[in-house]
Protein backbone atom coordinates (compact mmCIF):
# COMPACT_ATOMS: atom_id res chain seq x y z
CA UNK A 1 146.08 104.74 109.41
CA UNK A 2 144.41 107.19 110.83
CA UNK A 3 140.79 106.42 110.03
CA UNK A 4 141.67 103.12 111.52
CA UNK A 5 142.82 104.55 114.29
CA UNK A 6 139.67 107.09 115.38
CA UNK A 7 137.48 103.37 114.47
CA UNK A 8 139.53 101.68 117.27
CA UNK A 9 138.02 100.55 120.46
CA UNK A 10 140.00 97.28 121.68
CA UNK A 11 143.63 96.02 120.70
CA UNK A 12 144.71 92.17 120.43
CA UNK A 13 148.25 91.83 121.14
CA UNK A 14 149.89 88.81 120.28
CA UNK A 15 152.80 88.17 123.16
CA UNK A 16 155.75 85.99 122.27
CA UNK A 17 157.83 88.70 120.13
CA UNK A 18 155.01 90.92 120.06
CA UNK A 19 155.07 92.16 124.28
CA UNK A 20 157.56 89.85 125.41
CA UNK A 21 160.74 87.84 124.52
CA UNK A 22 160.18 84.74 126.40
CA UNK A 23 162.68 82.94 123.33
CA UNK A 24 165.54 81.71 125.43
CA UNK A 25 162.74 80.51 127.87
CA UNK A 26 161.37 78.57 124.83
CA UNK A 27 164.72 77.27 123.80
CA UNK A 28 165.73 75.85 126.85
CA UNK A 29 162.70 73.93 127.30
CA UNK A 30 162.53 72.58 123.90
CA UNK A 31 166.17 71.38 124.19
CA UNK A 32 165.29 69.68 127.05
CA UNK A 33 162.48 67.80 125.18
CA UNK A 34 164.82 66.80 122.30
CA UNK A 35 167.61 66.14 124.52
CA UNK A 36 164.94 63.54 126.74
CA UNK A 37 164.13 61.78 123.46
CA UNK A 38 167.66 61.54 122.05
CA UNK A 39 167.44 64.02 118.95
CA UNK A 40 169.65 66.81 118.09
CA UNK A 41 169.03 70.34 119.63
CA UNK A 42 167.67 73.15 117.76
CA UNK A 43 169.66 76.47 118.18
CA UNK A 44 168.71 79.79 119.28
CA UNK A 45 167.96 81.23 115.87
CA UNK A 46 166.35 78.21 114.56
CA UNK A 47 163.57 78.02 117.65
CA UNK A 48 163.31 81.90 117.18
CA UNK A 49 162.40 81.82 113.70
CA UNK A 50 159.92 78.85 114.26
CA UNK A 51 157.66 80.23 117.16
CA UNK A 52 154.13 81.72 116.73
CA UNK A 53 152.01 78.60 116.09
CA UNK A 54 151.52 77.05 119.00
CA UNK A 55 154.23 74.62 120.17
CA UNK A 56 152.59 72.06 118.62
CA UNK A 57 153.01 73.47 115.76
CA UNK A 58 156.66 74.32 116.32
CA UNK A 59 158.16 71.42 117.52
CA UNK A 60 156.33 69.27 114.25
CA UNK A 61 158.22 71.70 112.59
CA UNK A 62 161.83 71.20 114.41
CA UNK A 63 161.40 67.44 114.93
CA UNK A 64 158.73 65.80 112.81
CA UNK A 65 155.36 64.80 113.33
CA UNK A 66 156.00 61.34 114.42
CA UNK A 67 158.77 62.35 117.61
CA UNK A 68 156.28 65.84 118.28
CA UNK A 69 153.88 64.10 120.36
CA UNK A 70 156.95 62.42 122.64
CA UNK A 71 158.20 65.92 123.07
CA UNK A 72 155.48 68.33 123.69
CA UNK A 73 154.83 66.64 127.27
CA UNK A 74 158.27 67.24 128.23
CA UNK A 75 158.01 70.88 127.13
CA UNK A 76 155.32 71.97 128.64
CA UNK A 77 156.72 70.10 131.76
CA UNK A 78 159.83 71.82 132.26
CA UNK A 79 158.67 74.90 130.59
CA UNK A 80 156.47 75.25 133.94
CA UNK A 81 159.33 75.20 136.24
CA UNK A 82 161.38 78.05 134.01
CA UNK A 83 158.55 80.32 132.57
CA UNK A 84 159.47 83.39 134.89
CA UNK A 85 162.89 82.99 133.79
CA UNK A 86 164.52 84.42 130.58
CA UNK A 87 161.34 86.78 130.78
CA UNK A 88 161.85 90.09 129.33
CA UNK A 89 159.35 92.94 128.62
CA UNK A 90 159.85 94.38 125.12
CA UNK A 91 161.24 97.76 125.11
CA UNK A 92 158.27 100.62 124.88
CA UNK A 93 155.61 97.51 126.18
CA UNK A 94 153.87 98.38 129.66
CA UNK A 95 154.34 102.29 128.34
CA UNK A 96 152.16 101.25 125.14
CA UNK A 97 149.57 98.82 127.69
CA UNK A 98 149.32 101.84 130.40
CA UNK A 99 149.15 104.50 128.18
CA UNK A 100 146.44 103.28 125.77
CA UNK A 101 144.13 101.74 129.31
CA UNK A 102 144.39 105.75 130.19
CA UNK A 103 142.67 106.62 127.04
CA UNK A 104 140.28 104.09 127.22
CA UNK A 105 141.16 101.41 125.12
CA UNK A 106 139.76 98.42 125.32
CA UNK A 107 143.17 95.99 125.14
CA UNK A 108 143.34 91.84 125.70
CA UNK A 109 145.80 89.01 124.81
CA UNK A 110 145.36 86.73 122.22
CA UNK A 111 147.91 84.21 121.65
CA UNK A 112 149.03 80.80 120.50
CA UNK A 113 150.85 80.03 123.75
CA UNK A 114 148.42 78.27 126.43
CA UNK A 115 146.18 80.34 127.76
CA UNK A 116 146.94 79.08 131.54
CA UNK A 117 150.69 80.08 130.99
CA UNK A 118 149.86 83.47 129.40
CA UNK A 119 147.79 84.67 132.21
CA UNK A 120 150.40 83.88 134.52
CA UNK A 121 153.13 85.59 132.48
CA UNK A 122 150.65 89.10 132.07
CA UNK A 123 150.09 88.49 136.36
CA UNK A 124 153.74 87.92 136.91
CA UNK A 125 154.39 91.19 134.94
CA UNK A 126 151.49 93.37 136.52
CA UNK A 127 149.99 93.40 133.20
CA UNK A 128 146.69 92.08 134.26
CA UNK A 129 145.77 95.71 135.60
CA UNK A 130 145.73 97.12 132.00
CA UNK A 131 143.93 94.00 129.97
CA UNK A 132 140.63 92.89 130.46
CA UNK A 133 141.43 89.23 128.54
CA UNK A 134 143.61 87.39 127.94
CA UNK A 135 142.49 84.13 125.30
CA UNK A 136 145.41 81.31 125.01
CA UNK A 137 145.51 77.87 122.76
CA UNK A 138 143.50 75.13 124.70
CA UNK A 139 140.74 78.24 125.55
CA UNK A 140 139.00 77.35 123.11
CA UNK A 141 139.02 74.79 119.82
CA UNK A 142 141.00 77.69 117.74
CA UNK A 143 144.21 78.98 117.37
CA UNK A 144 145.76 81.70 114.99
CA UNK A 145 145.63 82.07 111.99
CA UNK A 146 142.14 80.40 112.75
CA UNK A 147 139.49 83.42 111.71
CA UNK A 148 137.31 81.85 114.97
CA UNK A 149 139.85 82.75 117.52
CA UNK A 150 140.36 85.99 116.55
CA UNK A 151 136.35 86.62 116.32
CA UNK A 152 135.71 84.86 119.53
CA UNK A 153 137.94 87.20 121.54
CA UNK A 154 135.96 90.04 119.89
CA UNK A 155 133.08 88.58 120.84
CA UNK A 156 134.39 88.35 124.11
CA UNK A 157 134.71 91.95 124.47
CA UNK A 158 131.31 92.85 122.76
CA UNK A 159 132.27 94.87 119.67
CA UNK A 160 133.08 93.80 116.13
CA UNK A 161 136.00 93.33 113.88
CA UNK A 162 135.73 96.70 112.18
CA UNK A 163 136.35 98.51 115.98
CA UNK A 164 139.33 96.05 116.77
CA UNK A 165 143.16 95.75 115.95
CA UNK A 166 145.47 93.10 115.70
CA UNK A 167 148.84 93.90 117.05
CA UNK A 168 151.55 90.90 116.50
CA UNK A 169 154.73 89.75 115.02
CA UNK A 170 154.17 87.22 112.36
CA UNK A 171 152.18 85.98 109.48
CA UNK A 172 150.05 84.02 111.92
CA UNK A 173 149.08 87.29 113.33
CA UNK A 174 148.84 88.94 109.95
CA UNK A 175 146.72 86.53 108.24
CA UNK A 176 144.53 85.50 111.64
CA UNK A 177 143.65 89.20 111.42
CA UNK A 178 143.20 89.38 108.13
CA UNK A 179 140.57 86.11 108.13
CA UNK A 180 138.54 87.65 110.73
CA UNK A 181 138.39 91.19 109.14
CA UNK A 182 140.75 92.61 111.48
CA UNK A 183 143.27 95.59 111.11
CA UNK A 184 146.32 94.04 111.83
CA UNK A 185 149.70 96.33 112.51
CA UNK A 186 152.97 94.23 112.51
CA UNK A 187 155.67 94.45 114.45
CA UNK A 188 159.54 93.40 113.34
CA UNK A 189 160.54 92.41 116.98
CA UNK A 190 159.88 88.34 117.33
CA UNK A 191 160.22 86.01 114.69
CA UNK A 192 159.99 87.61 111.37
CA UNK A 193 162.13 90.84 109.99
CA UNK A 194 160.55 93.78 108.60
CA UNK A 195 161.43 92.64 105.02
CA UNK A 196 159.49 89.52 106.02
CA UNK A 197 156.89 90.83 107.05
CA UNK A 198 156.51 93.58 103.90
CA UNK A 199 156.62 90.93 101.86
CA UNK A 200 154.05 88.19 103.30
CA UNK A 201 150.86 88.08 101.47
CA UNK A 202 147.97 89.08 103.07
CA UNK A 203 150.55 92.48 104.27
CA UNK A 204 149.89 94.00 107.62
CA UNK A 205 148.20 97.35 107.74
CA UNK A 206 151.80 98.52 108.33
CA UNK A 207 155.16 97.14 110.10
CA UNK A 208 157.11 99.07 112.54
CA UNK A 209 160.81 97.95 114.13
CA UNK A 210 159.45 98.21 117.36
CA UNK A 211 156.56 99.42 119.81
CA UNK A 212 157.55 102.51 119.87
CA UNK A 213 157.55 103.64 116.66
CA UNK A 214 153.68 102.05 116.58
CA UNK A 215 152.61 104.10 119.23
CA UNK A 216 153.96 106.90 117.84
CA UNK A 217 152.74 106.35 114.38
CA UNK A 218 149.47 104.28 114.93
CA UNK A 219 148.02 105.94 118.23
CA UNK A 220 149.85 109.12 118.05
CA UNK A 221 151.75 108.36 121.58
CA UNK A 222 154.71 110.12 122.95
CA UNK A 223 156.90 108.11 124.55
């Protein structure tokens, strides 16, 4: 880990469950899709353990391929009028953003949620003065656990895979990273548990319960 870390010039955080828990947010608006096209609604726990692929791929997952095209309108419909509610920084998150932009590192978002709705989520939470980028689904023809997503946003910075981590919390992250030659470091706070996580094949560099504990352990960070 740390030979990884003294190769490390730019971070790629993933942000649902990785910087943020934006869940009941996601919840409420995919209820309100399945409730508009008269299906049953998925639960808390359910939506929480489905998230990371894109809502796309999420709500195929919850309702079926045929009913997911209905849906995913609605979503992103009423999702726009709620995204700044049921927002919540994860513990240890702008620390770990404003701590590493003082060292120099090169940090960006890359994510499966849109790209438009990300930037306005890292603006809304004064974010956008510690990341240079931020790449979203519908940026670009890719998503995670796409290899070309991952190496277009280092592209986008100007390095290569070998000086670039891959911070996120689940095997989309993990294997995205792990496609594109990326270090990838897990974290057990979104949709997948630390056993989960272990276990998933490619593994993560290494899983921590929470941000702190990677700062700590991965960038040698006091908190």
């Amino acid at each position: 880990m740390q030979s990884t870390r003294a190769a490390s010039k730019a971070i790629l955080y993933d942000l649902d469950g990785t910087l943020i828990d934006h869940f009941t947010a996601i919840q409420r608006a995919i209820n309100h899709a399945q409730e508009q096209i008269g299906v049953p609604l998925s639960g808390y726990d359910l939506v929480r353990a489905t998230v990371g692929g894109s809502i796309e791929v999420t709500m195929t997952r919850l309702i079926g391929p045929e009913l997911a095209p209905r849906a995913i309108p609605l979503y992103y419909e009423f999702f726009a009028k709620i995204m700044f509610e049921d927002l919540h920084p994860l513990p240890g998150a702008a620390l770990l953003l404003e701590q590493l932009h003082t060292r120099g590192m090169r940090q960006a978002i890359l994510t499966n949620k849109t790209g438009d709705t990300a930037r306005a989520v890292i603006k809304f939470l004064g974010w956008d003065q510690w990341l240079e980028l931020v790449v979203g689904s519908q940026d670009t023809p890719w998503r995670k656990p796409m290899p070309e997503f991952v190496l277009h946003a280092v592209g986008k910075l100007g390095l290569q895979p070998a000086e670039t981590v891959l911070i996120g919390d689940s095997p989309f992250d993990v294997e995205a990273a792990t496609n594109a030659g990326v270090c990838c470091y897990a974290v057990a706070t979104g949709s997948h548990t630390r056993p989960q996580l272990l276990a998933h094949k490619p593994a993560p560099e290494a899983v921590f319960d929470n941000l702190n504990d990677l700062g700590a352990a991965a960038f040698g960070l006091i908190g």
